[in-house]
Each structure stands twice: as C-alpha cells, then as structure tokens.
N, C-alpha and C. Protein backbone atom coordinates (compact mmCIF):
# COMPACT_ATOMS: atom_id res chain seq x y z
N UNK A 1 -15.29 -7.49 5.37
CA UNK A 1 -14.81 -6.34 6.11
C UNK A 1 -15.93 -5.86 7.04
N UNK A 2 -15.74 -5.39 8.11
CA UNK A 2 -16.89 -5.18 9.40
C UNK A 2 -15.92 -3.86 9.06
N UNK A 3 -17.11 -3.02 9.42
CA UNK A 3 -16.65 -1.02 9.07
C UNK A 3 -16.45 -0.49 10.52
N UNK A 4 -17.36 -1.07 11.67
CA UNK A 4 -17.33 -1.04 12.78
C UNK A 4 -15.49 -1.47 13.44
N UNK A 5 -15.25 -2.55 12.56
CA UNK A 5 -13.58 -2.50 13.09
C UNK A 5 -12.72 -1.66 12.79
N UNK A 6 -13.03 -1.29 11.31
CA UNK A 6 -12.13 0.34 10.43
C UNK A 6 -12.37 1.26 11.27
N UNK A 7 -13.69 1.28 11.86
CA UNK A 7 -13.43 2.98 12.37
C UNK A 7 -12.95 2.51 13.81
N UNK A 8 -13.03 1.60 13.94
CA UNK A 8 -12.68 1.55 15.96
C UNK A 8 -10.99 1.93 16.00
N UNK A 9 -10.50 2.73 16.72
CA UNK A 9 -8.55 2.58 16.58
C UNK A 9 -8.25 3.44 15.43
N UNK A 10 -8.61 4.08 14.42
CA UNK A 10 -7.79 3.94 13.29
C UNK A 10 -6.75 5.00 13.51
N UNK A 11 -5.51 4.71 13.07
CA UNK A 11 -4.72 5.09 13.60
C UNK A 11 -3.81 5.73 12.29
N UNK A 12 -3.18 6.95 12.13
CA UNK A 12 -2.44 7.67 10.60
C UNK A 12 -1.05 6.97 11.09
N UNK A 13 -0.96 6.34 9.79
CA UNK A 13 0.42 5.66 9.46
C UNK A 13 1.39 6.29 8.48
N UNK A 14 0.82 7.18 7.76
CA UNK A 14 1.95 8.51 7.33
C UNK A 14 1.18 8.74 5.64
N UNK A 15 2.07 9.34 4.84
CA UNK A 15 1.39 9.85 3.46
C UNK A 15 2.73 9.40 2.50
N UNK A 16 2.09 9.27 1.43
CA UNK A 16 3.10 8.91 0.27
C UNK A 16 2.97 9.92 -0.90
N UNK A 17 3.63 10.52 -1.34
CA UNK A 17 3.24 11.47 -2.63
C UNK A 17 4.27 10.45 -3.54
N UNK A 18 3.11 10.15 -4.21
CA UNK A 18 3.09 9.38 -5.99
C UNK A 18 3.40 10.35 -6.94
N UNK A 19 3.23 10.23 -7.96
CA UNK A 19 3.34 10.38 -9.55
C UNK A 19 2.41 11.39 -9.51
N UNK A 20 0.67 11.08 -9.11
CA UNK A 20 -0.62 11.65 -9.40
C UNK A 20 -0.85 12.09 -8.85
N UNK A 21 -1.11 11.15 -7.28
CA UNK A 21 -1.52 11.65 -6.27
C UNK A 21 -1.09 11.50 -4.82
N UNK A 22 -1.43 11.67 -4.23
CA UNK A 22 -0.73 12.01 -2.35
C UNK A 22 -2.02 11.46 -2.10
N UNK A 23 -1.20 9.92 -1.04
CA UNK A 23 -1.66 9.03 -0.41
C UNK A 23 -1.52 8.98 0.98
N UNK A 24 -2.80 8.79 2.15
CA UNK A 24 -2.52 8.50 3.06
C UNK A 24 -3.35 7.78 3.72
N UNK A 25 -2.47 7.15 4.59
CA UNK A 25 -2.40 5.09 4.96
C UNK A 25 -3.10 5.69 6.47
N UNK A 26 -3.70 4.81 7.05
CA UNK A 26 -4.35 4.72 8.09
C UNK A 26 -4.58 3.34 9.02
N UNK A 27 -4.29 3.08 9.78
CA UNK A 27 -4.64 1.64 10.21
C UNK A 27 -5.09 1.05 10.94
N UNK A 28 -6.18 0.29 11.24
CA UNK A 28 -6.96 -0.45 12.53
C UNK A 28 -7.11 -1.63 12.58
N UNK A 29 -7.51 -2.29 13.35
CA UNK A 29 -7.21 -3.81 13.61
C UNK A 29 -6.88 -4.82 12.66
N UNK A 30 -7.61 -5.08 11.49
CA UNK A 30 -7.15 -5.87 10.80
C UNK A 30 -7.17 -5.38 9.11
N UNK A 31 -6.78 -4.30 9.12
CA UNK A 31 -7.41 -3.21 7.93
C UNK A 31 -6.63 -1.92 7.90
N UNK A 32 -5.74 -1.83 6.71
CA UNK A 32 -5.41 -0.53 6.39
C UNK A 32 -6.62 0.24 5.42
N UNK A 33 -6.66 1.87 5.76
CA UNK A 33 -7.33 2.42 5.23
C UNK A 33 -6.51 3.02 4.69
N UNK A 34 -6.52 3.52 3.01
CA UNK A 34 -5.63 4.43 2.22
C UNK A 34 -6.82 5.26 1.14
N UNK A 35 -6.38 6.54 1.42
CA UNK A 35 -7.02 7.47 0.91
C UNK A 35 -5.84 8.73 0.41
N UNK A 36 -6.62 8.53 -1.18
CA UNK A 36 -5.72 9.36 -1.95
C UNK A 36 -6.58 10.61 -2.41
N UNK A 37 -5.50 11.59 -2.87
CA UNK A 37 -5.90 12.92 -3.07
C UNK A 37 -5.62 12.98 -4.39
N UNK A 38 -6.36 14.20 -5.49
CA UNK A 38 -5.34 14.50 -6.93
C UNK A 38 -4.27 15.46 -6.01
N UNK A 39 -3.48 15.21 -7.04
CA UNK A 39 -2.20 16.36 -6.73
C UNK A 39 -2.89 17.72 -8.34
N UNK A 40 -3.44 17.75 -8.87
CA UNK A 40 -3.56 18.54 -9.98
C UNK A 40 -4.86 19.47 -9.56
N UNK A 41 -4.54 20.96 -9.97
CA UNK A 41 -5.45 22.03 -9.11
C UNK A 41 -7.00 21.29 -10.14
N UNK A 42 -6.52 21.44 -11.19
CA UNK A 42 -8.08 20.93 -11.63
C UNK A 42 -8.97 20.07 -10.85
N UNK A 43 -8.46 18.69 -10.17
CA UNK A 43 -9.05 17.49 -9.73
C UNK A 43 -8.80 18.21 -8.41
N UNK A 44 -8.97 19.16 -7.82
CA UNK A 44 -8.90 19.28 -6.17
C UNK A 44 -9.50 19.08 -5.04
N UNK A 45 -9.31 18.91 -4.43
CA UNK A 45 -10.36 18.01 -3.15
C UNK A 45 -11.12 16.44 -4.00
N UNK A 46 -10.81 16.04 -5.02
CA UNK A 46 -11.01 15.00 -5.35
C UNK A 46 -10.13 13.62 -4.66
N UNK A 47 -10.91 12.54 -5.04
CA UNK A 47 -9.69 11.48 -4.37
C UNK A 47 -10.70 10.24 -4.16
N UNK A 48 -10.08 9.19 -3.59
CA UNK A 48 -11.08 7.93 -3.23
C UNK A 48 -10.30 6.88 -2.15
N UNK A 49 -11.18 5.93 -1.77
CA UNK A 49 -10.38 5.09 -0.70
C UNK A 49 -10.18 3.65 -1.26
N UNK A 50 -9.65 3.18 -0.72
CA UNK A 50 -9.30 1.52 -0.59
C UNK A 50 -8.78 0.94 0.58
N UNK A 51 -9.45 -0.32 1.02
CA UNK A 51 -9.42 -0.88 2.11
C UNK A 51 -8.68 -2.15 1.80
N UNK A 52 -7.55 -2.32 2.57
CA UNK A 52 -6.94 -3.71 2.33
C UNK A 52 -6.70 -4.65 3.94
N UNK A 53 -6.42 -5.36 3.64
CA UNK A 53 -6.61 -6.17 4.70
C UNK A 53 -4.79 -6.81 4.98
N UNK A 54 -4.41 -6.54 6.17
CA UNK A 54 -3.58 -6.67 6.63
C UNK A 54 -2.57 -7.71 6.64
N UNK A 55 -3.68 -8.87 6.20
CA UNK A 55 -2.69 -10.28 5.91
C UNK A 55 -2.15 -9.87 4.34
N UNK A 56 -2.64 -9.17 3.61
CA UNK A 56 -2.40 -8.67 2.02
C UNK A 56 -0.90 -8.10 2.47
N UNK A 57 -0.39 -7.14 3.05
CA UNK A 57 0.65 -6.36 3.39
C UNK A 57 1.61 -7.29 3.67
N UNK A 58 1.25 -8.03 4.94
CA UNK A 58 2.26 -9.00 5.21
C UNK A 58 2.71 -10.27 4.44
N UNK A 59 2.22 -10.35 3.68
CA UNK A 59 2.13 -11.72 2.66
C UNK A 59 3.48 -11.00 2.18
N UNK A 60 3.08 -9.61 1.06
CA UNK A 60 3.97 -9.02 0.38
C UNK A 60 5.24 -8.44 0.85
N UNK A 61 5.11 -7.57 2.15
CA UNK A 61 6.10 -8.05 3.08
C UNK A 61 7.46 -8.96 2.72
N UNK A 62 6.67 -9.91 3.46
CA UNK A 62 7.60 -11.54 3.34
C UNK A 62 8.05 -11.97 2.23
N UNK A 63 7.51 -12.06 0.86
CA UNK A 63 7.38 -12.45 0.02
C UNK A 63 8.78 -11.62 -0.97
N UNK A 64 8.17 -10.15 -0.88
CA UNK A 64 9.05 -9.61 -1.79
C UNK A 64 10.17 -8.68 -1.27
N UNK A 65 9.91 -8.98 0.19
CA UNK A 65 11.05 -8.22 0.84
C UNK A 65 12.32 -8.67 0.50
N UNK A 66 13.13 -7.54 0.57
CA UNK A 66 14.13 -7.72 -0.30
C UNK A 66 15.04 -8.03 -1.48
N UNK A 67 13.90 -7.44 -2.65
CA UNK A 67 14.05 -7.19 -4.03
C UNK A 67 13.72 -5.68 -4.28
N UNK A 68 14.81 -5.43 -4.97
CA UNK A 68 14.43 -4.09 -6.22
C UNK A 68 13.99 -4.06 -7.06
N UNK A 69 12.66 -2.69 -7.73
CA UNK A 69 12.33 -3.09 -8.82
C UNK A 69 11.16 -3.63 -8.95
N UNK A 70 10.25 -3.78 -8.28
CA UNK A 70 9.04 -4.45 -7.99
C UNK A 70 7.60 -3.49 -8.27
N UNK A 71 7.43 -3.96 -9.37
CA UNK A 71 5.81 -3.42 -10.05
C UNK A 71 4.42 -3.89 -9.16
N UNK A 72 3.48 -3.47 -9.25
CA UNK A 72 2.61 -4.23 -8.99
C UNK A 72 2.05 -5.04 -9.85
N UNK A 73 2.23 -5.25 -10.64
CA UNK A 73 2.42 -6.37 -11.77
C UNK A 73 3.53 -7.56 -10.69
N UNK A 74 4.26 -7.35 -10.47
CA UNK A 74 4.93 -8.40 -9.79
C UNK A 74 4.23 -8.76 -8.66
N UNK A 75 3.93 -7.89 -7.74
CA UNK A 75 2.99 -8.36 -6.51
C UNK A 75 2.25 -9.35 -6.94
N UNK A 76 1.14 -8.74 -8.17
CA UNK A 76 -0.07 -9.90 -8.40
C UNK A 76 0.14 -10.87 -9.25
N UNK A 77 1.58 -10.82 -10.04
CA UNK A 77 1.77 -12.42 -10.13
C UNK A 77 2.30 -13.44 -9.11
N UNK A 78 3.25 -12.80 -7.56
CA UNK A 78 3.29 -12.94 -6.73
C UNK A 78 2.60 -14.22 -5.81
N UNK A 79 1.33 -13.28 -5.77
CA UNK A 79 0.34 -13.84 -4.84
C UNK A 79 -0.85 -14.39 -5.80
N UNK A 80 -0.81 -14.74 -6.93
CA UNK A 80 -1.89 -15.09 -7.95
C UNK A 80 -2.09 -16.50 -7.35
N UNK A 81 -1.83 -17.45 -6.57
CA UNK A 81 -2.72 -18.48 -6.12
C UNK A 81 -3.15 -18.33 -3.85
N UNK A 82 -2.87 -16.80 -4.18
CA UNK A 82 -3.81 -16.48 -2.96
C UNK A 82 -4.92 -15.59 -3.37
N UNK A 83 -5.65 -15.23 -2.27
CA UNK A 83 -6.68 -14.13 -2.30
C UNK A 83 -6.19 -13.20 -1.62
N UNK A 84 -5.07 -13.03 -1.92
CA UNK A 84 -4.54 -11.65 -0.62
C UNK A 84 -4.78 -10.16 -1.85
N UNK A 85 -4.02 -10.26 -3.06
CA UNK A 85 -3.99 -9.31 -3.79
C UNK A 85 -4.22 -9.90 -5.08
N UNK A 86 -6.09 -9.22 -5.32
CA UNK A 86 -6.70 -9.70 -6.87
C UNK A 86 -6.38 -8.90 -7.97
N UNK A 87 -6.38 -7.51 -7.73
CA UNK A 87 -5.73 -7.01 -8.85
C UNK A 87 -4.48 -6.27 -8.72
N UNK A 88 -4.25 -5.31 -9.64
CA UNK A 88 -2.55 -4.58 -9.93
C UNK A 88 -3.60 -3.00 -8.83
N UNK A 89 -4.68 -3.02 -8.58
CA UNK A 89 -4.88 -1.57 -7.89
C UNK A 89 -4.97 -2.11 -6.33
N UNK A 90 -4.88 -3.51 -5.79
CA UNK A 90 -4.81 -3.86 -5.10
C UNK A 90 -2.87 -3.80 -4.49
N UNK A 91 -2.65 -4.14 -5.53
CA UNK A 91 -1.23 -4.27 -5.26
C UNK A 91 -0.27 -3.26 -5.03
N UNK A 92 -1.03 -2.24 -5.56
CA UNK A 92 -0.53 -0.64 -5.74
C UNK A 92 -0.63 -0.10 -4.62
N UNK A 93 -1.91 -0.26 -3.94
CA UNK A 93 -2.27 0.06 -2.81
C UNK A 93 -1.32 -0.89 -1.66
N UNK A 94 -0.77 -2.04 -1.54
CA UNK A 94 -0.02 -2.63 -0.44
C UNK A 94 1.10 -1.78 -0.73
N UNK A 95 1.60 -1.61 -2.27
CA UNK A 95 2.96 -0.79 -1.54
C UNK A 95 3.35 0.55 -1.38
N UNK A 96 1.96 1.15 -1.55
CA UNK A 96 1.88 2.47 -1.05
C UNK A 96 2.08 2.13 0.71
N UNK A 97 1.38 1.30 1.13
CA UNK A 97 1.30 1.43 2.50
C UNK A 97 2.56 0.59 3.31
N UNK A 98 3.14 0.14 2.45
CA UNK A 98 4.85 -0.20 2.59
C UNK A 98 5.68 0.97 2.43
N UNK A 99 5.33 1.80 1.93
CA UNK A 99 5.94 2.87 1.88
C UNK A 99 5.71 4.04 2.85
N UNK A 100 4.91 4.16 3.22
CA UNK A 100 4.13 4.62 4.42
C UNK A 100 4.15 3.96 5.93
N UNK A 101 4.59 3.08 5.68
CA UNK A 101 5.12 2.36 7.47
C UNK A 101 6.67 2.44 6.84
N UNK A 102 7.58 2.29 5.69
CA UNK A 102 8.74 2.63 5.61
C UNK A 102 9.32 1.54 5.65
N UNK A 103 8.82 0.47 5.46
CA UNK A 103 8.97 -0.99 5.03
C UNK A 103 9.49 -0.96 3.44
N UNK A 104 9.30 0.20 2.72
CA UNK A 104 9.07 0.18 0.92
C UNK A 104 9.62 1.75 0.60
N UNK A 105 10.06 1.64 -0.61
CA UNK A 105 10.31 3.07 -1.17
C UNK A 105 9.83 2.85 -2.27
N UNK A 106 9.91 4.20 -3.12
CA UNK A 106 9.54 4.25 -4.65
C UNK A 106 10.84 4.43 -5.37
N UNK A 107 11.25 3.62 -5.87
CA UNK A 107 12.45 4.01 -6.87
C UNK A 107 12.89 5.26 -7.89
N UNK A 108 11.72 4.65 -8.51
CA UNK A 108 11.73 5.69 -9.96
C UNK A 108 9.90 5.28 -11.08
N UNK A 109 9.82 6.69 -11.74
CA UNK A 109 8.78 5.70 -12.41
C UNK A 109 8.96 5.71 -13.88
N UNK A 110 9.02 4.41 -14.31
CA UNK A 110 9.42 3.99 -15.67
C UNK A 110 8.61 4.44 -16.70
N UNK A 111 8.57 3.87 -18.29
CA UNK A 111 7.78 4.50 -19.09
C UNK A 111 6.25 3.74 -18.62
N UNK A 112 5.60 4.67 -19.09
CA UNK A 112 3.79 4.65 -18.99
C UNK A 112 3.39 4.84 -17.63
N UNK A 113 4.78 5.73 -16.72
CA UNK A 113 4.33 6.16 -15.55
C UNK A 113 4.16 4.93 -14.51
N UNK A 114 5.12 3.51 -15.27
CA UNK A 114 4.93 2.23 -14.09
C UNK A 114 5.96 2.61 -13.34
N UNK A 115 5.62 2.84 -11.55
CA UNK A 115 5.84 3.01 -10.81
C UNK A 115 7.46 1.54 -10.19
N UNK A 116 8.54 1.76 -9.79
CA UNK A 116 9.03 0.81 -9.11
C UNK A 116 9.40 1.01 -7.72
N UNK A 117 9.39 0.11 -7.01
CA UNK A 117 9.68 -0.16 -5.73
C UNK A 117 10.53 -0.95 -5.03
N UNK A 118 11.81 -0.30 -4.18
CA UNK A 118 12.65 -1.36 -3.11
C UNK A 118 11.68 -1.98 -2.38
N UNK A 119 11.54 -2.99 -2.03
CA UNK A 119 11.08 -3.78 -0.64
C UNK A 119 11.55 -4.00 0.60
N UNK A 120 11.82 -3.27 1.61
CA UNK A 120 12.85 -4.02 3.00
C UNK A 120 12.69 -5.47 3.10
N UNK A 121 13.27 -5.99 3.47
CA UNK A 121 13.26 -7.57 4.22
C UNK A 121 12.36 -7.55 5.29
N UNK A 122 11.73 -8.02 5.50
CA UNK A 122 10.69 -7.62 7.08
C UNK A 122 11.77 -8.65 7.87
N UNK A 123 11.25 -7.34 9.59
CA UNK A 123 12.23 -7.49 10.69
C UNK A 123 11.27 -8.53 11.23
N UNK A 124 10.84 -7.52 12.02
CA UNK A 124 10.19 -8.66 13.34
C UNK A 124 8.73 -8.36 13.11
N UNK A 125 7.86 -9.12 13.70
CA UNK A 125 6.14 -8.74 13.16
C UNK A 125 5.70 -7.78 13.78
N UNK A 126 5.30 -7.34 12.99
CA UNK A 126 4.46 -5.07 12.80
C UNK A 126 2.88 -6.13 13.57
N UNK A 127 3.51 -4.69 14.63
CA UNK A 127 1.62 -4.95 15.75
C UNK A 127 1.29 -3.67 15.53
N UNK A 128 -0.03 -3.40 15.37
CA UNK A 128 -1.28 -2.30 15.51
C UNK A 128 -0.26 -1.34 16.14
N UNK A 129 0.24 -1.41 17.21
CA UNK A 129 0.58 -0.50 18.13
C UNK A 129 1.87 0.09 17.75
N UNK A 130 2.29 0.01 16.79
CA UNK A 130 3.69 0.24 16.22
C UNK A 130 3.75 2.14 15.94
C-alpha cells in the first residue's frame, strides 16, 4: 500500500451503521479507506481504520453477487485460494463497503451477533469516479 495514493483523491463513499458500530467507506485510487466509530457513549470518539484494496471488493462483488445470506465466513472461504481476503475482519470490512456503494445490504444479525448480507449481482465496472 503507498499512503501517498490513500490520501491523493480520497473520496466519502457513504456510512453503514452495524450492530456496534457506524462505518464510513472512503475511496481513492486503488484503496478503500473504512473507518469505524463505537456507537456506545462509553467507547466515544473511539474507533479504528482498515485499508482494503479494491481488487478485494471486486473479486467479492463478482463472486458472491447475487446470493443471500452471506457471512464473512463465506467471503473467506470464498476467496481462500486468493490473497484478496485473509481474514473474516477483512471480509467484514469488503461488505461493509458493499454496503456503502449500495452494491450490499445487511439482512439481519443472527445468533452471536453474525451479521448477514444480500449481495447485488454487479452491473457494469465501478470507476473511482462513480
């Protein structure tokens, strides 16, 4: 990751309120930036980032567009003979930001607070400039 490309462009791609916390997606050339907040007064102004890389999104995209029901547990068995998405906080993070370009929704969240997700079918290919 070059940081010099994250900050050049970055551009707000919208917010997701989760379970915990309220997420928001950001995006520049080859790199979404997602930065989450607590939602709980105790943890306030708390939060942290994660940087994913854009071929990660579109992989999942393609892949799981158009299934219901989709954990991130499914993402990363998914893509388990790529390097797009290594773990389940990796994976969490692509479909927050599917959800946030509006490519993805959140269904419902099941027991132990596992999160599920619709996938759209991807249309036509998402440019920077979208």
């Amino acid at each position: 990751m070059n940081i010099r490309t994250l900050q050049r462009g970055l551009k707000y791609r919208g917010q997701v309120k989760a379970v915990r916390q309220t997420y928001h997606v950001f995006e520049a050339q080859r790199y979404f930036f997602v930065l989450s907040f607590a939602l709980s007064k105790s943890r306030r102004s708390s939060g942290y980032f994660n940087v994913i890389d854009t071929d990660a999104v579109d992989y999942v995209q393609h892949r799981m567009g158009g299934t219901r029901g989709v954990t991130a547990k499914d993402v990363v068995a998914a893509a388990r003979r790529t390097r797009h998405i290594p773990t389940t906080l990796s994976a969490l993070n692509v479909l927050y930001i599917l959800v946030a370009l509006r490519s993805a929704s959140i269904l419902r969240a099941g027991k132990h607070r596992q999160l599920f997700f619709s996938v759209k079918k991807a249309a036509a290919a998402r440019t920077a400039e979208e």
